[in-house]
N, C-alpha and C. Protein backbone atom coordinates (compact mmCIF):
# COMPACT_ATOMS: atom_id res chain seq x y z
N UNK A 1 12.92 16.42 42.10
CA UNK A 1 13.19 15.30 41.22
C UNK A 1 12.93 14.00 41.97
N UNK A 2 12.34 13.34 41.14
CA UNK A 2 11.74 11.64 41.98
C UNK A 2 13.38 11.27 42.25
N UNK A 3 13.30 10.39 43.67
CA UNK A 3 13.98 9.66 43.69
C UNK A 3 14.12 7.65 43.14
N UNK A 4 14.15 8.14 42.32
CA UNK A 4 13.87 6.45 41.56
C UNK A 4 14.84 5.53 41.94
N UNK A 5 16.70 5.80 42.48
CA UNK A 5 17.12 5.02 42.66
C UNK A 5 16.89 4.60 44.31
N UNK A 6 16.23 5.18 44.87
CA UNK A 6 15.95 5.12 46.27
C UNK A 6 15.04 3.58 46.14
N UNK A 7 14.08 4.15 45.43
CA UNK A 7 12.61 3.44 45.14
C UNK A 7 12.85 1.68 44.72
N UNK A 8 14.11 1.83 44.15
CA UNK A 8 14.50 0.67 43.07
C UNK A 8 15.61 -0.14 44.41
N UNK A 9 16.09 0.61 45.37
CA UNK A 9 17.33 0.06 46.11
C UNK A 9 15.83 -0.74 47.07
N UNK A 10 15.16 -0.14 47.43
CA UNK A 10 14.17 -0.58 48.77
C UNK A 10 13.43 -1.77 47.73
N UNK A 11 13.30 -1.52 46.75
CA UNK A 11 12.41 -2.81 46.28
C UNK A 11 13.05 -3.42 45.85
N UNK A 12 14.09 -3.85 45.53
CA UNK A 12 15.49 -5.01 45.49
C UNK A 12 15.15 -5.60 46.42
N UNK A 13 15.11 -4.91 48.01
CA UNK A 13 15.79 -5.70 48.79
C UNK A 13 14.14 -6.27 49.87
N UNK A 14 13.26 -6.19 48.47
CA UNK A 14 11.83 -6.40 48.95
C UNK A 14 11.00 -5.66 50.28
N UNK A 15 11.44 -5.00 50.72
CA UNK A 15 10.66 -4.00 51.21
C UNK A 15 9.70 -2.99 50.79
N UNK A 16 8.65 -3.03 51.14
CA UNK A 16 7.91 -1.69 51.32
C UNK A 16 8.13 -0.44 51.52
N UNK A 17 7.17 0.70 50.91
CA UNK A 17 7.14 1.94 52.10
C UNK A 17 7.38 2.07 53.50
N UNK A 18 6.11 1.38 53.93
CA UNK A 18 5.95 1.19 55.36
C UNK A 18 7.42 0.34 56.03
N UNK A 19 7.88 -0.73 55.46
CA UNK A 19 8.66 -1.17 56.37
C UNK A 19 10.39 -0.72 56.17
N UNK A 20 10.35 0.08 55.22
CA UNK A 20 11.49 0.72 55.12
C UNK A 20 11.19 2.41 56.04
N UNK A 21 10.03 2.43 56.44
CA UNK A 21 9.76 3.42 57.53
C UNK A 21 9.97 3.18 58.65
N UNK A 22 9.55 1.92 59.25
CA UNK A 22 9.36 1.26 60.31
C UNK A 22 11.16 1.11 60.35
N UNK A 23 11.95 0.38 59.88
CA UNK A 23 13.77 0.37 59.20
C UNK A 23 14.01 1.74 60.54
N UNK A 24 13.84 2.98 59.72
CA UNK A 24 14.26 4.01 59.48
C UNK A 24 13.70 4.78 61.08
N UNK A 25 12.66 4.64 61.35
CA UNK A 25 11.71 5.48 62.42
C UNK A 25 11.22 6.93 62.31
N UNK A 26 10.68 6.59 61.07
CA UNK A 26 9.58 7.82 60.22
C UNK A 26 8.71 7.14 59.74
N UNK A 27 7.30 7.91 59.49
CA UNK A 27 6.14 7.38 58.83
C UNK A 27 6.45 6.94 57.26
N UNK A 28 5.51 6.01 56.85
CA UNK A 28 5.34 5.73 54.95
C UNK A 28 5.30 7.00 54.55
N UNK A 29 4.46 8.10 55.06
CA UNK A 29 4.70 9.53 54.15
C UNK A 29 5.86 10.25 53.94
N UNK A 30 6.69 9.76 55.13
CA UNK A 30 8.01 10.78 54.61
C UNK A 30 8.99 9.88 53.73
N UNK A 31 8.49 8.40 53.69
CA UNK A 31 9.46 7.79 52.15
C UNK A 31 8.56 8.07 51.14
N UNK A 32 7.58 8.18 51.02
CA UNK A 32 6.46 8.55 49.37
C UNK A 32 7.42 9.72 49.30
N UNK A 33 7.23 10.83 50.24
CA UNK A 33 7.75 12.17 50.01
C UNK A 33 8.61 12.11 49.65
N UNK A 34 10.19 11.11 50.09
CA UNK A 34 11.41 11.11 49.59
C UNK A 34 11.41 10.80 48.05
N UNK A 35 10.70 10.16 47.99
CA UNK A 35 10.54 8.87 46.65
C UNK A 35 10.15 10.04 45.54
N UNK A 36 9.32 10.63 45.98
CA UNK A 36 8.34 11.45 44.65
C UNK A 36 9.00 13.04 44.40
N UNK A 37 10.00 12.96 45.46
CA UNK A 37 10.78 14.00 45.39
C UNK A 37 10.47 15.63 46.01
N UNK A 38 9.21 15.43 46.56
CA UNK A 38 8.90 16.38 47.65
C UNK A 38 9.03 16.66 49.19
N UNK A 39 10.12 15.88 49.48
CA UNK A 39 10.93 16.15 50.76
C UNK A 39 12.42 15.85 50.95
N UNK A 40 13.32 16.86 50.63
CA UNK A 40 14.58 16.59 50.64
C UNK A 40 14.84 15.83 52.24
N UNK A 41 15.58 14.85 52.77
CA UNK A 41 15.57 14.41 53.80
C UNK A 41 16.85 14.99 54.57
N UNK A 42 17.00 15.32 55.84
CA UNK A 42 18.01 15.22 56.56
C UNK A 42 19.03 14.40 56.26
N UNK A 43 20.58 14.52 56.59
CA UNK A 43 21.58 13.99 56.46
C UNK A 43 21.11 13.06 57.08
N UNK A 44 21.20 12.96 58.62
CA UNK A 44 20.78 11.88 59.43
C UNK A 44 19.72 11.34 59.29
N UNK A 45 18.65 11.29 58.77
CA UNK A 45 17.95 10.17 57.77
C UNK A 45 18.39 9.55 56.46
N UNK A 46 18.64 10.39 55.32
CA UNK A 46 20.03 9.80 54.44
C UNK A 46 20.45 8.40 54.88
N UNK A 47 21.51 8.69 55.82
CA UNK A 47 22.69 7.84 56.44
C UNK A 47 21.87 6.51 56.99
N UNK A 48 20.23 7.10 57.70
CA UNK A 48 19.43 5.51 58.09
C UNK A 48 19.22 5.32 57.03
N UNK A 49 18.52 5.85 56.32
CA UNK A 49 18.20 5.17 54.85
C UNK A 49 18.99 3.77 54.23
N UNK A 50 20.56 5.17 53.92
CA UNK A 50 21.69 3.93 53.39
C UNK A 50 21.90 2.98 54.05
N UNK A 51 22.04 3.19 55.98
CA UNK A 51 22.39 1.84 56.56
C UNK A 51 21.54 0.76 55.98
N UNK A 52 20.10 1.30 55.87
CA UNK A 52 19.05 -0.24 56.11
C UNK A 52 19.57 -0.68 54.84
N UNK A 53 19.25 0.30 53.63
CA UNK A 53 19.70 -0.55 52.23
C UNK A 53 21.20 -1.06 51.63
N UNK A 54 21.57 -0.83 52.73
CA UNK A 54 23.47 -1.23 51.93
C UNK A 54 24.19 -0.23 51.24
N UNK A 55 23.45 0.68 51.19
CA UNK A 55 23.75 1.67 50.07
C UNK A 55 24.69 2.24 50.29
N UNK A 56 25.59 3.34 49.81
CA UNK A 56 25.85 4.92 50.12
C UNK A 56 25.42 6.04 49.83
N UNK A 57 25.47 7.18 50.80
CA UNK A 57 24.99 8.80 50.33
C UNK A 57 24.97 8.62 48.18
N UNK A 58 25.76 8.48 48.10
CA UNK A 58 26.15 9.22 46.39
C UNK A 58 25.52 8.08 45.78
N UNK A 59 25.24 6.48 46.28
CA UNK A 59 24.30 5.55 45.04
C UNK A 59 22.84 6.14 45.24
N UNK A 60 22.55 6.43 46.43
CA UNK A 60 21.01 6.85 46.50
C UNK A 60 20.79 8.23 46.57
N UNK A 61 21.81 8.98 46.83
CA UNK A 61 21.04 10.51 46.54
C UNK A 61 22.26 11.67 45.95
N UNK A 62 22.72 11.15 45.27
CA UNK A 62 23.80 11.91 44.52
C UNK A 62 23.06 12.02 43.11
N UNK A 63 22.61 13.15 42.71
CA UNK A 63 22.14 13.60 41.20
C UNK A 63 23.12 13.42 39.83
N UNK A 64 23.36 12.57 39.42
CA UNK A 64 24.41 13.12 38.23
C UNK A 64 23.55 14.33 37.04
N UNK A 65 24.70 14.98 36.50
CA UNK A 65 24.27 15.75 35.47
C UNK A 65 22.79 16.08 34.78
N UNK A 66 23.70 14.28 34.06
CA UNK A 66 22.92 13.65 33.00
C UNK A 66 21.29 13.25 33.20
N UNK A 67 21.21 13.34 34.77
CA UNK A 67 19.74 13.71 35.41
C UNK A 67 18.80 14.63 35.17
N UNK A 68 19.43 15.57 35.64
CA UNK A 68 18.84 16.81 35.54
C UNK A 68 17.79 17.46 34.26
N UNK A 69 16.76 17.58 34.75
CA UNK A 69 15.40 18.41 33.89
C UNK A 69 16.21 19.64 32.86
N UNK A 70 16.56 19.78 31.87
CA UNK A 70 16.73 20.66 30.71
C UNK A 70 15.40 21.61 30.84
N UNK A 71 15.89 22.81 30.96
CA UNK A 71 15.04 24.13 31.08
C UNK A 71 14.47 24.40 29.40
């Protein structure tokens, strides 16, 4: 599942791919990957993630329900 609120927290706070990589100390491919939902990330990336954006674990990667793809 895309991560859209990831996508939407990093471009609030006007950043890029790349420099929310550069943030973090992983390449632009492993935030596309986070973003598009083809790389679940480590806790301990998570947690850089949230530091750079202000965030917490559950605003940026907590799924509610009401998310979820209907089979």
């Amino acid at each position: 599942m895309k991560n859209l609120k990831l996508k939407a927290a990093r471009a609030a706070m006007g950043l890029s791919q790349q420099g929310l990589a550069e943030l973090c100390g992983v390449s632009r491919q492993t935030i596309v990957a986070i973003e598009k939902g083809d790389y679940n990330p480590t806790i301990n990336l998570c947690r850089q993630i949230c530091r750079v954006l202000g965030k917490t674990l559950d605003e940026l990667f907590w799924e509610d329900e009401q998310e979820e793809p209907e089979d």
